[in-house]
Protein backbone atom coordinates (compact mmCIF):
# COMPACT_ATOMS: atom_id res chain seq x y z
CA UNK A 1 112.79 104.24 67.38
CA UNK A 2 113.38 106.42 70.26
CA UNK A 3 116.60 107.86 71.70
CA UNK A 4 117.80 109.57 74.58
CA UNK A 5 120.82 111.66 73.97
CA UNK A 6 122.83 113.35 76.81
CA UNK A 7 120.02 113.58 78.93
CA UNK A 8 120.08 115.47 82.04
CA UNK A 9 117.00 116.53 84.59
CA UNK A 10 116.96 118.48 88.09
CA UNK A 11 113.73 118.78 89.91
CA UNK A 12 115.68 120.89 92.03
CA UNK A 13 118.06 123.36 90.43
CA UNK A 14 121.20 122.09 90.95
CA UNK A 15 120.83 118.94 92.25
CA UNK A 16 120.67 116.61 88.75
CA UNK A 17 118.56 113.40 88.90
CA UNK A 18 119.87 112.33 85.52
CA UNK A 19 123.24 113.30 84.53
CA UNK A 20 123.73 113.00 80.33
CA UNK A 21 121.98 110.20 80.23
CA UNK A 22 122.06 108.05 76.79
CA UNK A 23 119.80 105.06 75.83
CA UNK A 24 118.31 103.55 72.61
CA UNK A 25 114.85 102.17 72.38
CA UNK A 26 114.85 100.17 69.31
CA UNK A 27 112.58 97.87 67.10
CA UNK A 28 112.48 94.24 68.02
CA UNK A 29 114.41 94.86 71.31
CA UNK A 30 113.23 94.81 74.96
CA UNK A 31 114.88 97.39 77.02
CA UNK A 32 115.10 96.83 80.84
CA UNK A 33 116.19 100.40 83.02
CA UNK A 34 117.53 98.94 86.31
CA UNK A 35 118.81 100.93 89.57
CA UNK A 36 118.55 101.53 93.01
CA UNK A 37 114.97 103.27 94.18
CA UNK A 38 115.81 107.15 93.40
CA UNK A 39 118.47 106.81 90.61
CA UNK A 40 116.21 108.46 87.94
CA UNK A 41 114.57 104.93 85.99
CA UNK A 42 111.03 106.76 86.55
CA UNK A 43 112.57 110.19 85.44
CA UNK A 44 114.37 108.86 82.53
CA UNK A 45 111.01 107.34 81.39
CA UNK A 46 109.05 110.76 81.65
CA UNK A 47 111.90 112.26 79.45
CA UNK A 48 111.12 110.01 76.91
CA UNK A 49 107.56 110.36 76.74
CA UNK A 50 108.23 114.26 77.13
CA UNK A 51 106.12 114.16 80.58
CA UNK A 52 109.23 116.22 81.51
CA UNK A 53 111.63 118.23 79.32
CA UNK A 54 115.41 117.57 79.50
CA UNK A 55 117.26 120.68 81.39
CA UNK A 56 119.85 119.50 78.82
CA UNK A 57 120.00 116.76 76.00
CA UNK A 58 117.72 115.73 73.60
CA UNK A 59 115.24 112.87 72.92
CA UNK A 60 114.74 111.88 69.41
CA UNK A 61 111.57 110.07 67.74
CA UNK A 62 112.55 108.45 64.77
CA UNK A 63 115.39 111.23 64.13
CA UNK A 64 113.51 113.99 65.28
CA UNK A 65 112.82 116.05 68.36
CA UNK A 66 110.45 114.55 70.48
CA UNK A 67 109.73 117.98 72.20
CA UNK A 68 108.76 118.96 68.33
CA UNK A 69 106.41 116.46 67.29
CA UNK A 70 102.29 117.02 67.89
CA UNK A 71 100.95 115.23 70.38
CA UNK A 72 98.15 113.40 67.82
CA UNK A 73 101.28 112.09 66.16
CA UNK A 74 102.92 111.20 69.54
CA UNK A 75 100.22 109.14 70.53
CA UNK A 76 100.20 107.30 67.42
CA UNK A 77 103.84 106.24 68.09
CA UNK A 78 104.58 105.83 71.73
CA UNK A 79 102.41 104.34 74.09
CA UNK A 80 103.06 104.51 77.99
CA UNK A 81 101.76 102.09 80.44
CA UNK A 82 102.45 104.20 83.57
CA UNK A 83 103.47 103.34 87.20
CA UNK A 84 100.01 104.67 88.31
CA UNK A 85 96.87 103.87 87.18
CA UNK A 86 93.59 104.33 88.53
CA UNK A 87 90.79 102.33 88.04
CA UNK A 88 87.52 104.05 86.71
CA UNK A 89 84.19 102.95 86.67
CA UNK A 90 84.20 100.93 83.23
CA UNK A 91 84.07 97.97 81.80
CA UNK A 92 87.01 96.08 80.37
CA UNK A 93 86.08 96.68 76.71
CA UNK A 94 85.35 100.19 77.56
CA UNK A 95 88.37 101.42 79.00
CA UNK A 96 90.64 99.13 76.59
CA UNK A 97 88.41 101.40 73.73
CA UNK A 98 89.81 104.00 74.78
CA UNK A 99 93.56 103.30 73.69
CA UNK A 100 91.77 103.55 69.93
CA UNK A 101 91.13 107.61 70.86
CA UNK A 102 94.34 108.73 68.68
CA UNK A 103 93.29 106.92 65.65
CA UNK A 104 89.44 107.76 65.75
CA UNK A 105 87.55 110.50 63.94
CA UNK A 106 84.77 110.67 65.96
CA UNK A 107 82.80 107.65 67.07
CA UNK A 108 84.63 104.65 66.79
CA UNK A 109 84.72 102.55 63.28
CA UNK A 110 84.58 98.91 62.95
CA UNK A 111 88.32 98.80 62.87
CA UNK A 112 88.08 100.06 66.42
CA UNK A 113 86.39 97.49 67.27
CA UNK A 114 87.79 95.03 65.12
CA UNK A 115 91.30 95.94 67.03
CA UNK A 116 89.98 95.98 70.40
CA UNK A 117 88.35 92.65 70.14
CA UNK A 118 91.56 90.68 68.78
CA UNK A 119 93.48 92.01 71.01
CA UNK A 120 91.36 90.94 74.18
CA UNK A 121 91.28 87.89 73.03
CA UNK A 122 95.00 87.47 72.42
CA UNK A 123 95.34 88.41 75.97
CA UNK A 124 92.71 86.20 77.51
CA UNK A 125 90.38 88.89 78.15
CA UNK A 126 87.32 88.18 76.12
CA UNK A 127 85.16 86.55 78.73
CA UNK A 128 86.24 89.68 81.10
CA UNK A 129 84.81 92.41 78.20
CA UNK A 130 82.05 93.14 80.22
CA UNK A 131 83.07 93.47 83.57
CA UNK A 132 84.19 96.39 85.42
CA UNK A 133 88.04 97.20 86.13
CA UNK A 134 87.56 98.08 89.44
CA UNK A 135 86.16 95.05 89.98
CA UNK A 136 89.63 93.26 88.90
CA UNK A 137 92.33 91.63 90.76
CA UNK A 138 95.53 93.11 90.44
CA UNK A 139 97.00 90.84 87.27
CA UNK A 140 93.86 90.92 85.60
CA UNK A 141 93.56 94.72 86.10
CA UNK A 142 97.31 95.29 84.45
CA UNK A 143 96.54 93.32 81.68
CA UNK A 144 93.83 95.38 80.81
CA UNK A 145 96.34 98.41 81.13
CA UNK A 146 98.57 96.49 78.46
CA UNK A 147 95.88 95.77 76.08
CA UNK A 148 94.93 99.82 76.44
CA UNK A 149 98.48 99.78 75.28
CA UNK A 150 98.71 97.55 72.56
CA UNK A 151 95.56 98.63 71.04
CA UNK A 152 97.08 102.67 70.75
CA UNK A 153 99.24 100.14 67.72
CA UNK A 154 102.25 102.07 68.18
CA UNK A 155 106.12 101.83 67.30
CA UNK A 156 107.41 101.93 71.02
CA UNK A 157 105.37 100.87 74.36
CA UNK A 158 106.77 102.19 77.51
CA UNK A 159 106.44 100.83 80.68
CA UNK A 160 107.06 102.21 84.27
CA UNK A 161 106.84 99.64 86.51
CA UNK A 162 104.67 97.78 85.22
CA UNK A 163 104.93 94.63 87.44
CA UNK A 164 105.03 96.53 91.02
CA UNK A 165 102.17 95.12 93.35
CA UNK A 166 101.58 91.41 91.69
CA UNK A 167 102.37 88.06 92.65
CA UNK A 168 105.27 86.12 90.86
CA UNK A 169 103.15 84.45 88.65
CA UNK A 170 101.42 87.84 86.79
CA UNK A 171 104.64 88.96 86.92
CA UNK A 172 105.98 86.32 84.58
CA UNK A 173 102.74 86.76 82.55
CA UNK A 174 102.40 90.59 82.21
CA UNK A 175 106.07 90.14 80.92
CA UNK A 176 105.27 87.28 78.63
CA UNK A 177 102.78 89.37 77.04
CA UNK A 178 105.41 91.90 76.40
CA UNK A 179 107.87 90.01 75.04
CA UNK A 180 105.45 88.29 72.75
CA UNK A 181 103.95 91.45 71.34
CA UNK A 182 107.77 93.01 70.80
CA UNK A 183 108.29 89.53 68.63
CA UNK A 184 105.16 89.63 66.11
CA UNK A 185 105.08 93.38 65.89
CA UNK A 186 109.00 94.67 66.30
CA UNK A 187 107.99 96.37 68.31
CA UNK A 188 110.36 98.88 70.64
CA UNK A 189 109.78 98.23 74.25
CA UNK A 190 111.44 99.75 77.58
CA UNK A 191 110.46 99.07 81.18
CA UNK A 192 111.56 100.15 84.56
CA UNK A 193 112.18 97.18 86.23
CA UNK A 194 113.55 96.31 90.15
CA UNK A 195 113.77 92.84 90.09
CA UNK A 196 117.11 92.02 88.37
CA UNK A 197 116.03 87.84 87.34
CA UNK A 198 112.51 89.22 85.73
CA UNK A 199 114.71 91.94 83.45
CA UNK A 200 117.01 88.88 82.35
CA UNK A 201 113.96 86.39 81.94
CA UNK A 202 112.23 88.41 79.44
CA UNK A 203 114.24 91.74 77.91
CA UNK A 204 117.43 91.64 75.94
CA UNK A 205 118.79 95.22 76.76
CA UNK A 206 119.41 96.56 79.82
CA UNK A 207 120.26 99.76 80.96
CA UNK A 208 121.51 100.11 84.77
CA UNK A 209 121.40 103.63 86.24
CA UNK A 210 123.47 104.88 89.63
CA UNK A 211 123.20 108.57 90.82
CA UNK A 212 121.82 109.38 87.79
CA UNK A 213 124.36 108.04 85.16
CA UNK A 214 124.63 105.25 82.73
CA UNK A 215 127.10 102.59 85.25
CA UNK A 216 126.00 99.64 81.98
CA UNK A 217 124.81 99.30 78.69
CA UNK A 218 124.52 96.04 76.76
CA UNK A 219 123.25 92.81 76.53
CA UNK A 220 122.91 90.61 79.55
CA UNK A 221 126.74 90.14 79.56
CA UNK A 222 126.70 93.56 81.83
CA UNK A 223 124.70 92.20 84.45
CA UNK A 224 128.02 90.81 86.11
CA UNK A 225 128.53 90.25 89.91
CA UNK A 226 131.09 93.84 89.66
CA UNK A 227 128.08 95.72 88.07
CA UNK A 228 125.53 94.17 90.75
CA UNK A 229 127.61 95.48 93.90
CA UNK A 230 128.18 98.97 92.10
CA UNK A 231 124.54 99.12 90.97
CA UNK A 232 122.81 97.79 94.27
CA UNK A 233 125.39 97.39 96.61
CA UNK A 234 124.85 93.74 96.59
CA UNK A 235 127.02 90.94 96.52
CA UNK A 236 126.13 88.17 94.18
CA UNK A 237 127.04 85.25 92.02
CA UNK A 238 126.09 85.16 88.60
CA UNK A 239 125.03 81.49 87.52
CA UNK A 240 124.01 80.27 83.75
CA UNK A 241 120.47 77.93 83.60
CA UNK A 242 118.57 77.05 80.34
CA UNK A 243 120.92 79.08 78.91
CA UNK A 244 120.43 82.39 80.68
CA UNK A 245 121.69 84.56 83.64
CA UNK A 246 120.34 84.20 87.17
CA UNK A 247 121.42 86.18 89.74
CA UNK A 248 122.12 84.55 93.20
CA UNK A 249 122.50 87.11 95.99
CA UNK A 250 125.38 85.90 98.28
C-alpha cells in the first residue's frame, strides 16, 4: 500500500504545485488522478515514487517512509510506467527482461524467464518476442512498457499517462490490461489520466486535483456535473449506461 500524506511540492520556492496533498493507493483498487494540464497529477506521481521529495508531507510504503526504504527494496514493490519512454534498440523479450533486474542475482534464472514468458503471452506478445521496440506501433510499443511493468511483480504499478498518444481502441486495451492484472493479483494501481469516460470505464478511485489541492476523493459518485465545472471548467451532464457514469459535455 502506498500513501500520500499532506503532501506539498514547489519547483519554485514559493509558488506550491501541490498543496497538502492526501491520497491512498491501495490493494485491489484502481486509482485514477484527474485535473486540468498543470495541476500537479505528474508531480503528485513523482512524489510517490520519490522521483521528487515532498517540501512538506510524507509518503508512506506499507507504513513506512518511502524516502527511507533502499531502492533494491523499492523496486521490488512499486513499479512505474512513466509518461516518457524511449525506445532502445531491443527486442521485445529483451527489454521486457529487463523489468526482472531487481529480483536477479546475476544472470537471469529460469524463473526470469519463466515470468517473462507468461506474461508476454498473457498480453498477446509472444509472436512479437523477437522483434525490435522501435520497430512497434504505438499500442504495441506501450504494452511492452506494461509487461516491463508487470514482470518487476510488485505490490503497486504506477502509471503517468500511460494512454497519451494512442488511438481509442489501445486506449481501452492498455486499460483493460490494467484492470485485469489489479483483479488476479490485488494489485494497487494509480494512473494519471485526462480523459474523464476512460478513468470511469476502468478505475474505481479517483482523485481530482485543482491548483494543486484535493477538490474530490471517492468513488465515481464524485465525478458529478458541480465537480466537472470546478475541476475543468466544463459544463456537463452526467448520464448512467450499463450501469456506469458517462460524462456528456454540454
Amino acid at each position: 500500500m502506498l500513501e500520500a500524506k499532506e503532501v506539498a511540492y514547489s519547483y519554485v520556492k514559493g509558488r506550491p504545485i501541490l498543496k497538502s496533498v492526501s491520497a491512498l493507493v491501495e490493494p485491489g483498487s484502481f486509482l485514477a488522478i484527474l485535473g486540468v494540464n498543470g495541476c500537479g497529477k505528474s508531480t503528485l506521481m513523482a512524489c510517490l515514487d520519490d522521483a521528487l521529495k515532498p517540501d512538506s508531507g510524507i509518503v508512506l510504503l506499507d507504513g513506512a517512509a518511502l524516502s527511507q526504504v533502499p531502492r533494491g527494496h523499492r523496486a521490488k514493490k512499486i513499479a512505474l510506467v512513466a509518461q516518457h519512454s524511449h525506445a532502445n534498440r531491443l527486442t521485445v523479450y529483451d527489454a521486457v527482461l529487463l523489468g526482472r533486474k531487481p529480483h536477479m542475482q546475476g544472470a537471469p534464472s529460469e524463473e526470469d524467464h519463466a515470468v517473462v514468458s507468461k506474461v508476454l503471452s498473457d498480453l498477446g506478445l509472444s509472436d512479437f518476442a523477437l522483434r525490435y521496440i522501435d520497430e512497434l506501433s504505438g499500442g504495441e510499443y506501450q504494452k511492452v512498457v506494461l509487461a516491463r511493468a508487470f514482470v518487476q511483480q510488485t505490490d503497486v504499478l504506477l502509471l503517468d499517462e500511460p494512454t497519451n498518444n494512442l488511438d481509442p481502441a489501445n486506449q481501452q486495451e492498455v486499460m483493460r490490461v490494467v484492470r485485469e492484472e489489479v483483479d488476479a493479483r490485488n494489485l494497487a494501481a494509480a494512473a494519471v489520466l485526462h480523459d474523464v469516460n476512460l478513468a470511469l470505464r476502468w478505475c474505481d478511485r479517483f482523485l481530482m486535483l485543482k491548483d494543486g489541492l484535493v477538490e474530490a476523493l471517492g468513488g465515481s459518485e464524485v465525478i458529478t456535473e458541480s465537480s466537472m465545472l470546478s475541476v475543468y471548467n466544463m459544463e456537463s451532464d452526467i448520464i448512467e449506461y450499463n450501469g456506469r457514469r458517462i460524462v456528456v459535455p454540454r
